[in-house]
C-alpha atoms as a PDB file:
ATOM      1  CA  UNK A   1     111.274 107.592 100.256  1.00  0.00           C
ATOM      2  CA  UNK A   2     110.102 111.096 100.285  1.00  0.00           C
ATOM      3  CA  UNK A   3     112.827 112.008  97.876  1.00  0.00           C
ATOM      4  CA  UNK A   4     112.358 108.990  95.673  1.00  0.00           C
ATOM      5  CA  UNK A   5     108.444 110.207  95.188  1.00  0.00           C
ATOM      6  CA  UNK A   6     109.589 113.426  94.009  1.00  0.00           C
ATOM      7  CA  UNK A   7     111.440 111.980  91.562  1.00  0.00           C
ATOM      8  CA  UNK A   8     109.173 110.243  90.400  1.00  0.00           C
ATOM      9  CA  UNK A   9     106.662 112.653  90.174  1.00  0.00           C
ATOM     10  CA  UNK A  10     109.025 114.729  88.206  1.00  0.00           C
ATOM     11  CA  UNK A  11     109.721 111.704  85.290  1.00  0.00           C
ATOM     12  CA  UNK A  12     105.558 111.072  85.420  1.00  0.00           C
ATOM     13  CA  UNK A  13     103.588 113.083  82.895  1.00  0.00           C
ATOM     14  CA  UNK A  14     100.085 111.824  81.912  1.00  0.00           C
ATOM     15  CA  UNK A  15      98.771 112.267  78.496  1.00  0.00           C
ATOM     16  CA  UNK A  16      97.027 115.522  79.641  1.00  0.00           C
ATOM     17  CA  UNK A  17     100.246 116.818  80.720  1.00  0.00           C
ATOM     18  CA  UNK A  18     101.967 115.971  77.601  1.00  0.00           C
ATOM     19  CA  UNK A  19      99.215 117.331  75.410  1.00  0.00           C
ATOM     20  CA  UNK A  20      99.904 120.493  76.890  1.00  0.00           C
ATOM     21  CA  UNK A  21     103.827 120.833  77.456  1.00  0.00           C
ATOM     22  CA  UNK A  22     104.039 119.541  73.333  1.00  0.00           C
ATOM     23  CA  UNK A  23     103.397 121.691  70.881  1.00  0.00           C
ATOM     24  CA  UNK A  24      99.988 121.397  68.619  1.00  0.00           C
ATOM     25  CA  UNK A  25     100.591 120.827  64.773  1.00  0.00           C
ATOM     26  CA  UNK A  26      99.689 124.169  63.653  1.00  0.00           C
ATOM     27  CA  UNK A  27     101.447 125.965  66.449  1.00  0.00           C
ATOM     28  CA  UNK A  28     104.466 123.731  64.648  1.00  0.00           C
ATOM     29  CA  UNK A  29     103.426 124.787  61.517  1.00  0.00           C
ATOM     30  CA  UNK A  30     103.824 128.780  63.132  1.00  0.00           C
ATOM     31  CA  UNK A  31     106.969 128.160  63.705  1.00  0.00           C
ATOM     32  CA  UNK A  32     108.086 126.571  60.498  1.00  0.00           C
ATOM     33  CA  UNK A  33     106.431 129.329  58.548  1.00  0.00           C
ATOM     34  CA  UNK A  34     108.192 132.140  60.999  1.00  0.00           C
ATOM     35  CA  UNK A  35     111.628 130.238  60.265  1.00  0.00           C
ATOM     36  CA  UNK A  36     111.062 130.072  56.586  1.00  0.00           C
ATOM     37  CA  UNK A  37     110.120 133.370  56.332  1.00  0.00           C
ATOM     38  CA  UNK A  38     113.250 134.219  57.972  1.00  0.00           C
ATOM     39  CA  UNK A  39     115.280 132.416  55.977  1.00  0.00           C
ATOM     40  CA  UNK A  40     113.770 133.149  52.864  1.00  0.00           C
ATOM     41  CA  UNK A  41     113.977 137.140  53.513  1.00  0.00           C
ATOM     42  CA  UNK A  42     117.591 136.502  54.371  1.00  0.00           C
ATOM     43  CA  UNK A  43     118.351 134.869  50.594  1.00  0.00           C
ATOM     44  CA  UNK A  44     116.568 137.329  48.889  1.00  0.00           C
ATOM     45  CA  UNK A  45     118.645 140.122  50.826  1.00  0.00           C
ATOM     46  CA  UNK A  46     121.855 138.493  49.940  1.00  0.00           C
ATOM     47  CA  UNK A  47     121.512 136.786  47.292  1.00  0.00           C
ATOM     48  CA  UNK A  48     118.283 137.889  44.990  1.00  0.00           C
ATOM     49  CA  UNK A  49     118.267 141.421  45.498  1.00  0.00           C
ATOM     50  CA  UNK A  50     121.722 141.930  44.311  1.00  0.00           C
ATOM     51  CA  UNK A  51     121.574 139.671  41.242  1.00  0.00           C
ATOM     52  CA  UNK A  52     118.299 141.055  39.950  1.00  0.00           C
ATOM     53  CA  UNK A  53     119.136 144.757  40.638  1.00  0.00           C
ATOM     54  CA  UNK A  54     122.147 144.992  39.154  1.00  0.00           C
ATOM     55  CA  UNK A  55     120.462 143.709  35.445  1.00  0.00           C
ATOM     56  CA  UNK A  56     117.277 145.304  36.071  1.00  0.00           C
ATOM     57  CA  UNK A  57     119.164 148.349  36.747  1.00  0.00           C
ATOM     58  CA  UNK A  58     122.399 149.473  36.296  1.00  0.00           C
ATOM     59  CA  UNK A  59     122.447 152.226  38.335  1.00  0.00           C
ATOM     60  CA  UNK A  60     122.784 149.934  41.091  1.00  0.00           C
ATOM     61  CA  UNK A  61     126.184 148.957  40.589  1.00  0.00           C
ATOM     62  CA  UNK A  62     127.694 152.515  40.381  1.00  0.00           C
ATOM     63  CA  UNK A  63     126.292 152.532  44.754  1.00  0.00           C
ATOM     64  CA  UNK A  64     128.659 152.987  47.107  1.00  0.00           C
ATOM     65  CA  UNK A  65     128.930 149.939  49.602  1.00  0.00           C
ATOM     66  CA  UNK A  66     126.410 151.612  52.337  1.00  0.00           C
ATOM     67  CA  UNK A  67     124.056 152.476  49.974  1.00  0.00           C
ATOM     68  CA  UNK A  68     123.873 148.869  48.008  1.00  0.00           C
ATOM     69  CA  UNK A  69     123.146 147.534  51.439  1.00  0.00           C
ATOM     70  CA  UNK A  70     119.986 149.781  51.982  1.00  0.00           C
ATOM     71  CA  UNK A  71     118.945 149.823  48.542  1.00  0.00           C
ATOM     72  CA  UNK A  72     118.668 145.317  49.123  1.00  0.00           C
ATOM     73  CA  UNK A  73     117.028 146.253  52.265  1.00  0.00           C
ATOM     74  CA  UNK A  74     114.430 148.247  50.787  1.00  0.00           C
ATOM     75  CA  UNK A  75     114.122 145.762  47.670  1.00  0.00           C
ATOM     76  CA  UNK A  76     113.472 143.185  50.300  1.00  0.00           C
ATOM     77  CA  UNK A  77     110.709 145.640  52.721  1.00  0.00           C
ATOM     78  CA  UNK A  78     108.822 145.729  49.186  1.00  0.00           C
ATOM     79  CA  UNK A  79     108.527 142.099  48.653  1.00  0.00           C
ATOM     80  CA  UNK A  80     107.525 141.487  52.256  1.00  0.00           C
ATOM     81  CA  UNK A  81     105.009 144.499  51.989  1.00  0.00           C
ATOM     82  CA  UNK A  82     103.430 143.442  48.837  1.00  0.00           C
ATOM     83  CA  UNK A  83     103.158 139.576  50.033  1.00  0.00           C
ATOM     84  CA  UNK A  84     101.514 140.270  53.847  1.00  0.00           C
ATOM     85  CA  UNK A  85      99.777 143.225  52.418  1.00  0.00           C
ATOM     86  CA  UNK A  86      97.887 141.315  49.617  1.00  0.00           C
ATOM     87  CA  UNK A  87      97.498 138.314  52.136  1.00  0.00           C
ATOM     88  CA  UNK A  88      95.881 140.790  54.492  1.00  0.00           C
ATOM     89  CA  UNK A  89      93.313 141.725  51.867  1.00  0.00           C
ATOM     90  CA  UNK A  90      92.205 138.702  51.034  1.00  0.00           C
ATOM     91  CA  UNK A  91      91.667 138.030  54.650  1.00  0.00           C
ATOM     92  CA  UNK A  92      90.159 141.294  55.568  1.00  0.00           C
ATOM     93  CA  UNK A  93      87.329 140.603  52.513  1.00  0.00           C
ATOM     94  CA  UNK A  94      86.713 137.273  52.587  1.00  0.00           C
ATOM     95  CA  UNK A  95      87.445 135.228  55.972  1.00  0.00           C
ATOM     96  CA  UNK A  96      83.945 135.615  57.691  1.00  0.00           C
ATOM     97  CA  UNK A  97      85.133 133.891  60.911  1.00  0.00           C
ATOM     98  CA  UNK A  98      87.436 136.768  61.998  1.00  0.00           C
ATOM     99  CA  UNK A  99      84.973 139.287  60.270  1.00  0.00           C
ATOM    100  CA  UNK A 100      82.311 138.492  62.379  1.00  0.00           C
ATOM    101  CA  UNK A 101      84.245 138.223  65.899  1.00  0.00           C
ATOM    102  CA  UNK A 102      87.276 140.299  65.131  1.00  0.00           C
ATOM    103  CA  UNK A 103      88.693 139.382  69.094  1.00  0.00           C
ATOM    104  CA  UNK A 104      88.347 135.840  69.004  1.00  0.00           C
ATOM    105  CA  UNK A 105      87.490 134.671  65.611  1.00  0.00           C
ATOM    106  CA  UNK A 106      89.244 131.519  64.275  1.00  0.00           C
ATOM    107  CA  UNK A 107      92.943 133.161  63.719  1.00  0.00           C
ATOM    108  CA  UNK A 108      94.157 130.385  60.937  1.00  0.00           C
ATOM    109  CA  UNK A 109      95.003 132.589  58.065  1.00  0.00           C
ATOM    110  CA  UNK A 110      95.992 135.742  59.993  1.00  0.00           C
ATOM    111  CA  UNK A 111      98.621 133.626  62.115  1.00  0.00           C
ATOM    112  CA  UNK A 112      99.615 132.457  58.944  1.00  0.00           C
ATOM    113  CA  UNK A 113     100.133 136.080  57.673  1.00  0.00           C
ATOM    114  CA  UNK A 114     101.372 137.308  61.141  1.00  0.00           C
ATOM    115  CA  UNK A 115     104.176 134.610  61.333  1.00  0.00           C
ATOM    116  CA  UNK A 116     105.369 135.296  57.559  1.00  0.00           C
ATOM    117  CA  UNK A 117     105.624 139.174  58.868  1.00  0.00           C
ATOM    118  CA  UNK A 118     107.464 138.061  62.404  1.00  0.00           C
ATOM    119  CA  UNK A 119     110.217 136.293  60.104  1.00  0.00           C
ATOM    120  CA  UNK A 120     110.743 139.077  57.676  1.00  0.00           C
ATOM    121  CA  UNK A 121     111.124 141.123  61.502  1.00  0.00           C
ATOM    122  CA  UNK A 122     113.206 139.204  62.933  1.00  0.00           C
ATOM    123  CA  UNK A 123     115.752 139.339  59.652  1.00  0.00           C
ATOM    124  CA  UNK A 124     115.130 142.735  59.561  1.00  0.00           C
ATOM    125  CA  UNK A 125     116.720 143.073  62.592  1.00  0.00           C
ATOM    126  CA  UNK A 126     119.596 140.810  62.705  1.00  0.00           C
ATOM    127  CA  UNK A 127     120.276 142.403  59.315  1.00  0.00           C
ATOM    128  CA  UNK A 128     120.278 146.410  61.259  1.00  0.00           C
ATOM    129  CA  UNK A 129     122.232 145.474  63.706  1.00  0.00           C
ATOM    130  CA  UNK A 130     125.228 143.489  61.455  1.00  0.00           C
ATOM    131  CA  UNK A 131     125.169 146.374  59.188  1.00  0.00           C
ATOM    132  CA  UNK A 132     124.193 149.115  61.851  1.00  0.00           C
ATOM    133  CA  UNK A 133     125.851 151.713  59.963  1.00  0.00           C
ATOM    134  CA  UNK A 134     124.982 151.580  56.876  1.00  0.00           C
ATOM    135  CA  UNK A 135     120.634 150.878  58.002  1.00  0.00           C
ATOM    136  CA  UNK A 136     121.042 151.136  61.641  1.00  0.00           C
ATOM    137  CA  UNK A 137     118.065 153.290  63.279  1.00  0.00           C
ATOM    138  CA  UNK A 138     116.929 153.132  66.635  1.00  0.00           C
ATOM    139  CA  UNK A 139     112.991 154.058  65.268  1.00  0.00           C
ATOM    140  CA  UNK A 140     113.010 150.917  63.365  1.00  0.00           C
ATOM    141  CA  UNK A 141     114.443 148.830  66.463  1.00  0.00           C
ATOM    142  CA  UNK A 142     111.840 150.173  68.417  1.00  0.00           C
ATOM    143  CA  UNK A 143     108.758 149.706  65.847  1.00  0.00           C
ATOM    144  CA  UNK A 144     110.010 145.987  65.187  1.00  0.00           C
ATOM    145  CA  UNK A 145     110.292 144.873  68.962  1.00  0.00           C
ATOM    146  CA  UNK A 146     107.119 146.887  69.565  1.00  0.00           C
ATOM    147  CA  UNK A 147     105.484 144.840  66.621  1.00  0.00           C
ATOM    148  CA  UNK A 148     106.677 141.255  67.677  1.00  0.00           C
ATOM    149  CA  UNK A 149     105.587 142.131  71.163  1.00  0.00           C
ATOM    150  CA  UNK A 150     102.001 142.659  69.958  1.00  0.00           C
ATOM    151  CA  UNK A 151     102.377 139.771  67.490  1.00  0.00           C
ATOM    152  CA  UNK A 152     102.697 137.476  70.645  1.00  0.00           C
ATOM    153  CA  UNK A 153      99.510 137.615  71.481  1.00  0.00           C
ATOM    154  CA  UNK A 154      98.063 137.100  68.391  1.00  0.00           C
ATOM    155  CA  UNK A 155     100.740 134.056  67.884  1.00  0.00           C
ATOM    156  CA  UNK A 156     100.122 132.846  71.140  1.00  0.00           C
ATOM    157  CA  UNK A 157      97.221 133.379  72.256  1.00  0.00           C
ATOM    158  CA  UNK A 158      94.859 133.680  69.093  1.00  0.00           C
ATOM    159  CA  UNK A 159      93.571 136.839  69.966  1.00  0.00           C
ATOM    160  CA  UNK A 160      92.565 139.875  68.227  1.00  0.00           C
ATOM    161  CA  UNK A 161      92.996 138.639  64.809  1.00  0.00           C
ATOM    162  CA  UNK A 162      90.744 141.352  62.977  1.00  0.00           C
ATOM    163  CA  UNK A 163      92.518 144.604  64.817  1.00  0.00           C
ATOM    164  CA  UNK A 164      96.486 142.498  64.367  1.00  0.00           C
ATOM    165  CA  UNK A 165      95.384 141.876  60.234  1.00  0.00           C
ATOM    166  CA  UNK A 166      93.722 145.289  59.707  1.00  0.00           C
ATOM    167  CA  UNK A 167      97.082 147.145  61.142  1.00  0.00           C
ATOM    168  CA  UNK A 168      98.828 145.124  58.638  1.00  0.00           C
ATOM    169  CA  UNK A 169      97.067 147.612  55.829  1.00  0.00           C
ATOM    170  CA  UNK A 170      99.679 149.896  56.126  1.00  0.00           C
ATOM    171  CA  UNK A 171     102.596 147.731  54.642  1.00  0.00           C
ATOM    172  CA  UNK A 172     100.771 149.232  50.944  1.00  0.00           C
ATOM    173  CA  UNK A 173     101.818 152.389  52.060  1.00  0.00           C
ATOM    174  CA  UNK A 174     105.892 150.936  52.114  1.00  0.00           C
ATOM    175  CA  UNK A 175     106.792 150.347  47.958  1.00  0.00           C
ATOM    176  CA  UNK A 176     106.078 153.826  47.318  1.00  0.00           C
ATOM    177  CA  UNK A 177     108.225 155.416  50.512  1.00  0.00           C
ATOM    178  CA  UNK A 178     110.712 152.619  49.598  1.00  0.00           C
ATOM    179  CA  UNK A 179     110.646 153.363  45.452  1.00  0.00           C
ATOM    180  CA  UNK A 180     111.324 157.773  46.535  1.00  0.00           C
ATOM    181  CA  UNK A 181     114.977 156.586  47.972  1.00  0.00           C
ATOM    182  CA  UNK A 182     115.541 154.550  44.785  1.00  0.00           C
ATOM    183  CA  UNK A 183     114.879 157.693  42.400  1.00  0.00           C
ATOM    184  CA  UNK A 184     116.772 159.993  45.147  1.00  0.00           C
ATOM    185  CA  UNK A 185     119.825 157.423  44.984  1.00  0.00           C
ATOM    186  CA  UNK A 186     119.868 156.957  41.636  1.00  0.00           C
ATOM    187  CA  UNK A 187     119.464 160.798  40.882  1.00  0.00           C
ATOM    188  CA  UNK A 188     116.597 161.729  39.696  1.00  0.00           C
ATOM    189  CA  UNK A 189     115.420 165.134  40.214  1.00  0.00           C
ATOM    190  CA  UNK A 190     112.697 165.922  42.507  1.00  0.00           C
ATOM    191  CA  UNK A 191     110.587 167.822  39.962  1.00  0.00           C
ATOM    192  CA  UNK A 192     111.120 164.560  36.898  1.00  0.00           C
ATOM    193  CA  UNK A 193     107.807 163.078  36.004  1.00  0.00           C
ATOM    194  CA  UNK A 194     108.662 159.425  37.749  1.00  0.00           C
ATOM    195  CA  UNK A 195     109.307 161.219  40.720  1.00  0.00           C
ATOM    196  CA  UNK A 196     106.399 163.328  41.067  1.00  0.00           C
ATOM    197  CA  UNK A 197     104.154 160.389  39.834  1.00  0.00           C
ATOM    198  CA  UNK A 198     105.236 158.491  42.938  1.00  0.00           C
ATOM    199  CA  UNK A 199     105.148 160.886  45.474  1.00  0.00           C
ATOM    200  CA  UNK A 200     101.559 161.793  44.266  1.00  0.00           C
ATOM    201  CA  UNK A 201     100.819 157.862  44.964  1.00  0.00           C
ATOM    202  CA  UNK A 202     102.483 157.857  48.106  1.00  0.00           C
ATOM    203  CA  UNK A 203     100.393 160.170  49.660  1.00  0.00           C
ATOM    204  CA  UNK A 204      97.606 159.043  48.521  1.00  0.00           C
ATOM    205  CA  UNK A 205      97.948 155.631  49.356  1.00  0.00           C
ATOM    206  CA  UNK A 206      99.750 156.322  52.686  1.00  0.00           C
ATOM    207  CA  UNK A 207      95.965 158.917  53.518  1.00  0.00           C
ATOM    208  CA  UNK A 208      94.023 155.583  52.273  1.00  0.00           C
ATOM    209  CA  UNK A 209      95.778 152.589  54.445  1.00  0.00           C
ATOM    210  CA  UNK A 210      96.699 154.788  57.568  1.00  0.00           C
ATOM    211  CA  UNK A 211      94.918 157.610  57.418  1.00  0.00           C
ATOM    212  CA  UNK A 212      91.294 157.180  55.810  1.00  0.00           C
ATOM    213  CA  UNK A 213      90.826 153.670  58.065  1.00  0.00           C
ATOM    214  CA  UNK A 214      90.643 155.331  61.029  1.00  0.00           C
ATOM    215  CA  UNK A 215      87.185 155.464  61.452  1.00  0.00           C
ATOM    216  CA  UNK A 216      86.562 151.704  60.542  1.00  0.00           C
ATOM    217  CA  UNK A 217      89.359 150.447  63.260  1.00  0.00           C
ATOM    218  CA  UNK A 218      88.329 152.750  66.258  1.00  0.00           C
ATOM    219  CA  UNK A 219      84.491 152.060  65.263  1.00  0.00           C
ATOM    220  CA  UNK A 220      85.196 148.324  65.249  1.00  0.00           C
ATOM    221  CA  UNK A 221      86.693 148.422  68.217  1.00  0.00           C
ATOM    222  CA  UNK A 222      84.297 150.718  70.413  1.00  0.00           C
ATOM    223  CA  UNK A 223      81.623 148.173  69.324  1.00  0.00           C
ATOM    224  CA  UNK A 224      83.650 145.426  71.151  1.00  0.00           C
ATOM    225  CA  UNK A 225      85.083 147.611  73.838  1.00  0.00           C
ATOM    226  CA  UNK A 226      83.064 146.257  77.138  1.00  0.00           C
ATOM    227  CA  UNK A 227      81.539 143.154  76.076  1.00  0.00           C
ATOM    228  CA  UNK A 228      82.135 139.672  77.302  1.00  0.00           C
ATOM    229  CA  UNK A 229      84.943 139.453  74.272  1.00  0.00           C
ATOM    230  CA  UNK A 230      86.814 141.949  75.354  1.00  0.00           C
ATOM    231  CA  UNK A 231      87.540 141.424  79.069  1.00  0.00           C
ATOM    232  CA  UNK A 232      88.556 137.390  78.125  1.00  0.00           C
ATOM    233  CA  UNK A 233      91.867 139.322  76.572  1.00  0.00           C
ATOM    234  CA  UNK A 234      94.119 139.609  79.285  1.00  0.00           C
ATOM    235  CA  UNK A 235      94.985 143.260  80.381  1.00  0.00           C
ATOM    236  CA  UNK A 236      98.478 143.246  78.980  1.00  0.00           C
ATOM    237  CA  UNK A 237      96.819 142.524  75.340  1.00  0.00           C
ATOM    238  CA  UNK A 238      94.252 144.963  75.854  1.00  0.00           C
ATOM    239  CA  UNK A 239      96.846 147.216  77.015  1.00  0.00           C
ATOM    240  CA  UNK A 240      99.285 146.389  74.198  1.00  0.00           C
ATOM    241  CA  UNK A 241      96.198 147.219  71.796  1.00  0.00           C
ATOM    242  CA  UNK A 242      94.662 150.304  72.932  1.00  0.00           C
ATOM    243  CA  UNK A 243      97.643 151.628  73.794  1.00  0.00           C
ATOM    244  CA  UNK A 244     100.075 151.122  70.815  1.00  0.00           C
ATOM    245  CA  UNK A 245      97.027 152.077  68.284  1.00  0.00           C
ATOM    246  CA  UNK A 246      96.630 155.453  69.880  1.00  0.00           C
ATOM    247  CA  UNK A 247     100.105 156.006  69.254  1.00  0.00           C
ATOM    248  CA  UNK A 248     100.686 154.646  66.153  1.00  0.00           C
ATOM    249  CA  UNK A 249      98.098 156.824  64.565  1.00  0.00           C
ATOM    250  CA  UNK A 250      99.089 160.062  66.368  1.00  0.00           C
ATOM    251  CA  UNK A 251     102.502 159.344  64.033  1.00  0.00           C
ATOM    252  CA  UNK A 252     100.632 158.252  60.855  1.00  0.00           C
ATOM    253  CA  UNK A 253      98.924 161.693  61.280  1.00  0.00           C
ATOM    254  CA  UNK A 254     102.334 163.448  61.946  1.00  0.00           C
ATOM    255  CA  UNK A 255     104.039 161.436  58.708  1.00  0.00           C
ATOM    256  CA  UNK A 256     101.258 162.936  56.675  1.00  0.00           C
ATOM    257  CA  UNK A 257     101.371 165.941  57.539  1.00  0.00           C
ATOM    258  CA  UNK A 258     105.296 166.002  56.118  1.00  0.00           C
ATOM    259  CA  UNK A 259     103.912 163.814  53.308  1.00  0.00           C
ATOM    260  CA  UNK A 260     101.455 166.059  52.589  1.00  0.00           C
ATOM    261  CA  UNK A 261     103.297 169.551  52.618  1.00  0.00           C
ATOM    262  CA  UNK A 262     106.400 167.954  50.769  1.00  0.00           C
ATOM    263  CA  UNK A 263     104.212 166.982  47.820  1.00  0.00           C
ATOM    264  CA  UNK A 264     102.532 169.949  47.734  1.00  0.00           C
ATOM    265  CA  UNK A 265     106.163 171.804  47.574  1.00  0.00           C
ATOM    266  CA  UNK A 266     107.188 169.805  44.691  1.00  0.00           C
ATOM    267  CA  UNK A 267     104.171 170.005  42.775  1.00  0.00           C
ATOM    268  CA  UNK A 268     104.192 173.805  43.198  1.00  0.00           C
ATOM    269  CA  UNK A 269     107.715 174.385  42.359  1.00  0.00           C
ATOM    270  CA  UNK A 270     107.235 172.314  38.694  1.00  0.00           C
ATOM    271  CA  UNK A 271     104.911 174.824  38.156  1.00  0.00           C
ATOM    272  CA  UNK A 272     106.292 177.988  38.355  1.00  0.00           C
ATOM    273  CA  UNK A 273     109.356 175.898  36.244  1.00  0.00           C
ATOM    274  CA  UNK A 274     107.317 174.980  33.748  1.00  0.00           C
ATOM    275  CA  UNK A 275     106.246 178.561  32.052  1.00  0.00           C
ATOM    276  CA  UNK A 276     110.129 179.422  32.667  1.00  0.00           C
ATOM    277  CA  UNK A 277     110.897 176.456  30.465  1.00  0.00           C
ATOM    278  CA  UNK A 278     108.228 177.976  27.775  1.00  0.00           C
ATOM    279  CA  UNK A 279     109.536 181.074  27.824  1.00  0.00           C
ATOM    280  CA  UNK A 280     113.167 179.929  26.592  1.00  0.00           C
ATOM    281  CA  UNK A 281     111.900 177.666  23.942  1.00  0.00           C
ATOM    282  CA  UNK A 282     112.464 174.298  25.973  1.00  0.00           C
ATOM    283  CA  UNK A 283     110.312 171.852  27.609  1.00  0.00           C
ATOM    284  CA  UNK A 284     111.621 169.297  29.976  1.00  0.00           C
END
């Protein structure tokens, strides 16, 4: 009888129960976004990339196999960048909710942006590790785990939704890094004019996204560090955040540092070529 009950108790869920085992229709609509994404970022690596690189430029098909697999890689990190990192804009200037409680403001639109971002990851991945070595690179395994680990609790949970869109800044920073390895694959000297021009822009908008927001993320967060907000995130997302911003910003500093010294190198060494061009009569 005993064992019958149990049973029974096992097949019985009441509509509470139910309500909280199914999923809700925007968590569904999470998901269906993440696996779009996915699949989406998958057909433009295999199939777009490809078919508009080779007629945009022909350059492309004189890559060796390795190579044509980073260069769709990198074609496909720009898309993704310029999508979430517009997306992220628009959120970070006009969605008021998460503007004015940037722990546990209504999350709609940066989920939205979050779960486009965790399927481009996700491919990202699968993609390093099938062709592991042509892209592989433990760094990148690393920052894309570490990532969807701290996109579970905005997924999941709902929380921090200001700090999780704010960090997503820095994808402006990732056309310009990705458009230097196009002009150093395709040949282009260091000191040509499209070169420089880019590498001028790179720092500068890599010092604007990662560098030059400092002081707006760690003031926004010291003003919600104690309150009644911040101790209703659990101490594994608090953790997470704290923890992961501290060292994501010690490397932004490091990258520009190299960023920083490497453009000054190349803009110093186009000037002491250019009087040498003068004096033979020739300018570049």
């Amino acid at each position: 009888m005993a064992e019958g009950m149990s049973v029974k108790h096992l097949l019985y869920f009441s509509p509470g129960t139910w309500g909280r085992v199914a999923m809700d229709p925007f968590s569904q609509l999470i998901l269906l976004i993440s696996v779009v994404s996915f699949c989406t970022f998958q057909w433009l690596f295999h199939s777009v990339s490809p078919w508009a690189s080779s007629r945009i430029s022909p350059g492309f098909l004189k890559l060796t196999h390795k190579q044509k697999i980073e260069w769709n890689s990198r074609t496909v990190s720009t898309l993704h960048a310029l999508l979430v990192g517009l997306f992220c804009l628009y959120i970070l200037f006009f969605d008021e909710a998460v503007n004015q409680d940037p722990v546990w403001g209504d999350p709609t639109l940066v989920k939205i942006n979050v779960s486009i971002t965790t399927g481009y990851l996700i491919s990202d991945l699968l993609l390093i590790f099938y062709y592991w070595r042509a892209i592989g690179d433990k760094f990148f395994v690393i920052h894309h785990l570490a990532a969807l680990y701290a996109y579970y609790y905005v997924l999941g949970q709902g929380m921090l939704p200001y700090f999780a869109n704010f960090r997503l800044l820095a994808e402006f920073s990732t056309p310009c890094v990705n458009q230097r390895w196009f002009f150093e694959v395709l040949g282009y000297p260091k000191a040509s004019k499209p070169n420089m021009a880019n590498g001028v822009l790179m720092a500068l908008v890599f010092f604007l996204v990662r560098i030059a927001v400092m002081p707006v993320y760690y003031s926004r967060m010291c003003s919600v560090y104690g309150t009644e907000a911040f101790y209703k995130v659990s101490f594994g997302g608090r953790s997470a955040w704290i923890f992961s911003s501290i060292c994501l910003d010690i490397m932004n500093v490091m990258w520009m540092h190299k960023i920083a010294r490497g453009c000054y190198k190349v803009l110093q060494s186009s000037r002491k070529a250019k009087p040498k061009s003068e004096e033979n009569g020739k300018t570049d």
